[in-house]
N, C-alpha and C. Protein backbone atom coordinates (compact mmCIF):
# COMPACT_ATOMS: atom_id res chain seq x y z
N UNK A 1 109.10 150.85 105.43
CA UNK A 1 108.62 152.18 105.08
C UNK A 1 107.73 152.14 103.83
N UNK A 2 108.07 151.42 102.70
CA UNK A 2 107.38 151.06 102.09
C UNK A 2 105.57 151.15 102.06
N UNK A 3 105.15 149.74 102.90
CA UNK A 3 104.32 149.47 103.06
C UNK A 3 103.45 150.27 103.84
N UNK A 4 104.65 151.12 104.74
CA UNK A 4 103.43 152.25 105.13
C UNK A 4 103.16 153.27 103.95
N UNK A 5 103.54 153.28 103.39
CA UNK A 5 103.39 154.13 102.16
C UNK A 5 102.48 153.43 101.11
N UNK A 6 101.99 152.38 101.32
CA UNK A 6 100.83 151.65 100.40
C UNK A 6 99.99 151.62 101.20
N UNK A 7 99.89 151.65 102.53
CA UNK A 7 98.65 151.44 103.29
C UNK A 7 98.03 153.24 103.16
N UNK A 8 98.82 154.15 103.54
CA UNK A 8 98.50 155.61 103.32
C UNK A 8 97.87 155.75 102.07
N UNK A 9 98.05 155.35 101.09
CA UNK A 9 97.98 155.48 99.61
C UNK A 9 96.23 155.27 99.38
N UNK A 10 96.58 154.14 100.11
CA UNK A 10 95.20 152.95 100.23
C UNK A 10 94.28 153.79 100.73
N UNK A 11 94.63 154.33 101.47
CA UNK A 11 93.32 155.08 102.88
C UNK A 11 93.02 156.25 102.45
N UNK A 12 94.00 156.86 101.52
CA UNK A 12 93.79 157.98 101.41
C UNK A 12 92.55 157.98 99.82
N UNK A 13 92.97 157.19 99.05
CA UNK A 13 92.36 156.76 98.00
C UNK A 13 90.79 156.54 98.36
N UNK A 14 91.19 155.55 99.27
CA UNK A 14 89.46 155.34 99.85
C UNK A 14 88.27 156.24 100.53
N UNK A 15 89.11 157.66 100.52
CA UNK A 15 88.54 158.75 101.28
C UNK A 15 87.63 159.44 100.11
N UNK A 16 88.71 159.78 99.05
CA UNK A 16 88.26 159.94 97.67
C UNK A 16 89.15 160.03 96.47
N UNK A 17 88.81 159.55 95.60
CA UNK A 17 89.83 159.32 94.21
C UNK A 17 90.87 160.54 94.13
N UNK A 18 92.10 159.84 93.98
CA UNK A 18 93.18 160.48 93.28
C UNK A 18 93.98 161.14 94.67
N UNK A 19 93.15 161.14 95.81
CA UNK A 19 94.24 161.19 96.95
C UNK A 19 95.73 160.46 97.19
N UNK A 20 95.48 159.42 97.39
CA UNK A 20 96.46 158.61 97.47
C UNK A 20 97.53 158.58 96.25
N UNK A 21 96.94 159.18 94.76
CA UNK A 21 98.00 159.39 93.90
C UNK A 21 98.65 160.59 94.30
N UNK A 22 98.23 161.39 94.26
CA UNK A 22 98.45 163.09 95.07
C UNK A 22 100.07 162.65 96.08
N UNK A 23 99.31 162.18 97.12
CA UNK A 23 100.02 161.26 97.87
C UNK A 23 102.01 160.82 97.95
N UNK A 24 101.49 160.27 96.64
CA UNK A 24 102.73 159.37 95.89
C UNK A 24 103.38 160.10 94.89
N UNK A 25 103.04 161.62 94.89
CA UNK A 25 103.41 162.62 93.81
C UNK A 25 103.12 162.05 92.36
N UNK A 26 101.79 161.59 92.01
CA UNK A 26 101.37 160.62 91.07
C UNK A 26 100.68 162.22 90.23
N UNK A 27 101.22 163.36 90.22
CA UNK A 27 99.97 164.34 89.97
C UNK A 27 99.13 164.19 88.99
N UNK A 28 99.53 163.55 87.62
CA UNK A 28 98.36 163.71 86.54
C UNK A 28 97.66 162.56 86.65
N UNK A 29 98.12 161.30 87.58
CA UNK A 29 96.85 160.37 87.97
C UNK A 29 95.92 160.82 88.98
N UNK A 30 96.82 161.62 89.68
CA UNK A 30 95.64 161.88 90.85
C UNK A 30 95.00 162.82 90.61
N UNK A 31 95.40 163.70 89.32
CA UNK A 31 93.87 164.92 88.94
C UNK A 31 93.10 164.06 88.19
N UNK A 32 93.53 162.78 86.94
CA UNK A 32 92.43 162.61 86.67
C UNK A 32 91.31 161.95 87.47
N UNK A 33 91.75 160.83 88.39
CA UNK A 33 91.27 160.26 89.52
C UNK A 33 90.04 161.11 90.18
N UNK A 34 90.64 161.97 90.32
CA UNK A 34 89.91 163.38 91.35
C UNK A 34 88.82 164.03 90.41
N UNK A 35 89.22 164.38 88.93
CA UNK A 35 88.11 164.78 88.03
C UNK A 35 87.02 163.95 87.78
N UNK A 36 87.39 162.58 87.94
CA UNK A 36 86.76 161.48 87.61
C UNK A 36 85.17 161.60 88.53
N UNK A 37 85.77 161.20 90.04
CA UNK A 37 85.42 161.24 90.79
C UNK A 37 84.44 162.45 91.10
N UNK A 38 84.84 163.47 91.52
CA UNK A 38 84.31 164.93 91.20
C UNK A 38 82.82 164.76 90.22
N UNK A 39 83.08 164.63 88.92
CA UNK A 39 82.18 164.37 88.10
C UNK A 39 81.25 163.22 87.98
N UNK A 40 81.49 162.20 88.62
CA UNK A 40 80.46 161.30 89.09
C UNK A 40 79.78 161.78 90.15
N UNK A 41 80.00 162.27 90.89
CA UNK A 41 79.44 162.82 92.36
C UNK A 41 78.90 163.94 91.99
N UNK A 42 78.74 164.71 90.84
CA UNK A 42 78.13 165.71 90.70
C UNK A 42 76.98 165.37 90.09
N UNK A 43 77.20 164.17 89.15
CA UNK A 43 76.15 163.75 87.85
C UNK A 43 75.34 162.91 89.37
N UNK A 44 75.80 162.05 90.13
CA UNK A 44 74.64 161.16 91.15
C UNK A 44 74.20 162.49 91.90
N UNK A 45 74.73 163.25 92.27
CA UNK A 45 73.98 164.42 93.25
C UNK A 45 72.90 164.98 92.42
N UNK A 46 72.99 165.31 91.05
CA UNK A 46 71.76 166.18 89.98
C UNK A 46 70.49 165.11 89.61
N UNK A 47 71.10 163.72 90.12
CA UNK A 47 70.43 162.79 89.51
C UNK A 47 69.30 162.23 91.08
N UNK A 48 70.12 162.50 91.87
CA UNK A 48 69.05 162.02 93.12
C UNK A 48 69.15 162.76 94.30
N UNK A 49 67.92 163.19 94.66
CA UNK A 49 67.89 164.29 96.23
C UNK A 49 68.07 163.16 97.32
N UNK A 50 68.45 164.40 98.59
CA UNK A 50 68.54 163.29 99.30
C UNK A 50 67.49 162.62 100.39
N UNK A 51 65.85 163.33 99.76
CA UNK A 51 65.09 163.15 100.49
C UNK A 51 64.60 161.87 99.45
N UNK A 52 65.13 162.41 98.50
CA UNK A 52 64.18 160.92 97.75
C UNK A 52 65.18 159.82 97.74
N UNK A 53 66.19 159.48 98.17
CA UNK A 53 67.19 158.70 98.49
C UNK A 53 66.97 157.90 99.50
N UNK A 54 66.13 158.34 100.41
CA UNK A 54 65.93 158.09 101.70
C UNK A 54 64.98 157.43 101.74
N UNK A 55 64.03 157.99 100.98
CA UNK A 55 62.52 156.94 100.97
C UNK A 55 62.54 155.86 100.05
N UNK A 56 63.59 155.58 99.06
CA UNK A 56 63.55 154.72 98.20
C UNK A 56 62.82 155.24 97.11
N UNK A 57 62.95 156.39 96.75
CA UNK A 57 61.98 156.91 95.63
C UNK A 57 63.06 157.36 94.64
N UNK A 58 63.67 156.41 93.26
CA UNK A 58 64.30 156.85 92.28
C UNK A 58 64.20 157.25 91.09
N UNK A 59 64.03 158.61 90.81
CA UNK A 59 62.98 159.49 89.84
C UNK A 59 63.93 158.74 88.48
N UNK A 60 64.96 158.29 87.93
CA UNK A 60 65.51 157.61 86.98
C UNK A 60 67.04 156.76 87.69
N UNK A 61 66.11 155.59 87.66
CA UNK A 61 66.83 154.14 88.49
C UNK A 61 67.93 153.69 87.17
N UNK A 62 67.70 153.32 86.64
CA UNK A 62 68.61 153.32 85.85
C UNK A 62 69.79 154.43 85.10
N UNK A 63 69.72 154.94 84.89
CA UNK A 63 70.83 156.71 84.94
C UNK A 63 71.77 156.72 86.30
N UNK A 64 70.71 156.18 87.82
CA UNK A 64 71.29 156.41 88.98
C UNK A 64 72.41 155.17 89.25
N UNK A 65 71.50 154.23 88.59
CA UNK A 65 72.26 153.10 88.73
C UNK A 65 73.73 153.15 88.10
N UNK A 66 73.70 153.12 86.63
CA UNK A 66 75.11 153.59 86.25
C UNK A 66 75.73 154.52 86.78
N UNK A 67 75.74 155.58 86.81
CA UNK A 67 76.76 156.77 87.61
C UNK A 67 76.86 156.08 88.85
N UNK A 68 75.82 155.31 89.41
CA UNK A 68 76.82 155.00 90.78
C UNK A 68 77.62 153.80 90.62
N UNK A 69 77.71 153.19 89.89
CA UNK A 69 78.60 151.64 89.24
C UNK A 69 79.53 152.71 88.89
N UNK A 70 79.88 153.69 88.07
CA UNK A 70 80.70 154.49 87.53
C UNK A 70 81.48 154.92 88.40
N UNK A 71 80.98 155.44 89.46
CA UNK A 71 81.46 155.94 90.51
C UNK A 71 82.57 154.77 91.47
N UNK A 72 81.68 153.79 91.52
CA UNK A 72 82.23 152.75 92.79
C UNK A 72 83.11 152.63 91.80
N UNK A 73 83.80 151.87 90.51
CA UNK A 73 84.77 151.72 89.54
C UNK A 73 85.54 153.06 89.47
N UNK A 74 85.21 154.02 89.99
CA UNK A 74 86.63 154.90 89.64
C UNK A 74 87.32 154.74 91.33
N UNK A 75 86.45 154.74 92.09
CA UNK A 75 86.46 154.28 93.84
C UNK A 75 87.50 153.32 93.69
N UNK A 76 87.29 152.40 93.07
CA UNK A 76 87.96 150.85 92.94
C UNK A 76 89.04 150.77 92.33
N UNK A 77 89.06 151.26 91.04
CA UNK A 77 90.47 151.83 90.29
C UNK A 77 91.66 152.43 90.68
N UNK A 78 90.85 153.30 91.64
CA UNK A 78 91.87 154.36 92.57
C UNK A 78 92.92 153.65 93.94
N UNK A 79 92.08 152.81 95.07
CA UNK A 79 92.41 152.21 95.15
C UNK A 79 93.45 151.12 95.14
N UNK A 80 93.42 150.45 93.92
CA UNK A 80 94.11 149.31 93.47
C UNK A 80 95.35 150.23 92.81
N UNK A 81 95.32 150.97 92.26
CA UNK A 81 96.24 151.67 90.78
C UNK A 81 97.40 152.58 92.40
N UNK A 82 96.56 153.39 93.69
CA UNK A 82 97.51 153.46 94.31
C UNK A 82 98.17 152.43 95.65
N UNK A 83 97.67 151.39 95.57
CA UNK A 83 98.23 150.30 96.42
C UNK A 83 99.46 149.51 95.20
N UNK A 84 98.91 149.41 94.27
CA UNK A 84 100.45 148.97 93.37
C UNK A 84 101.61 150.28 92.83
N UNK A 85 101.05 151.43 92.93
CA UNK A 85 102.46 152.39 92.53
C UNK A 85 102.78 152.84 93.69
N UNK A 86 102.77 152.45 94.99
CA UNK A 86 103.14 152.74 96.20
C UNK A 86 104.60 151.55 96.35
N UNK A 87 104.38 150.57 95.83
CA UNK A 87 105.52 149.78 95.40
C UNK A 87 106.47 149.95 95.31
């Protein structure tokens, strides 16, 4: 039972941050997880349309670049942090 409870954790995490803490009744990891998240996805959405996304046209490549490294690392954090407190 366990392990289904780390694989859920896992999947749910991977959908979007702080699910899988939610999940595991993890609540103040999984709001910050979720704020985290939330706020990267708001800062890459203000930062790039999605027509210019498409053509390869990045009005500030570097700004985009970090928030989305920022992003995949809270992605990744989330993840890992609920595959080990599913334990």
């Amino acid at each position: 039972m366990a392990r289904r409870h780390q694989w859920i954790a896992l999947i749910l995490s991977g959908v979007f941050p702080g699910l899988g803490q939610f999940y595991l009744h993890a609540w103040g990891k999984g709001a910050a997880f979720l704020i985290a998240g939330v706020a990267a996805t708001w800062a890459l959405g203000n930062l790039l349309s999605v027509q210019d996304f498409m053509i390869g046209l990045l009005p500030h490549p570097l700004a985009s670049l970090g928030v989305l490294l920022a992003l995949l690392a809270v992605f990744i954090w989330s993840i890992v942090d609920a595959w080990i407190s599913a334990r």
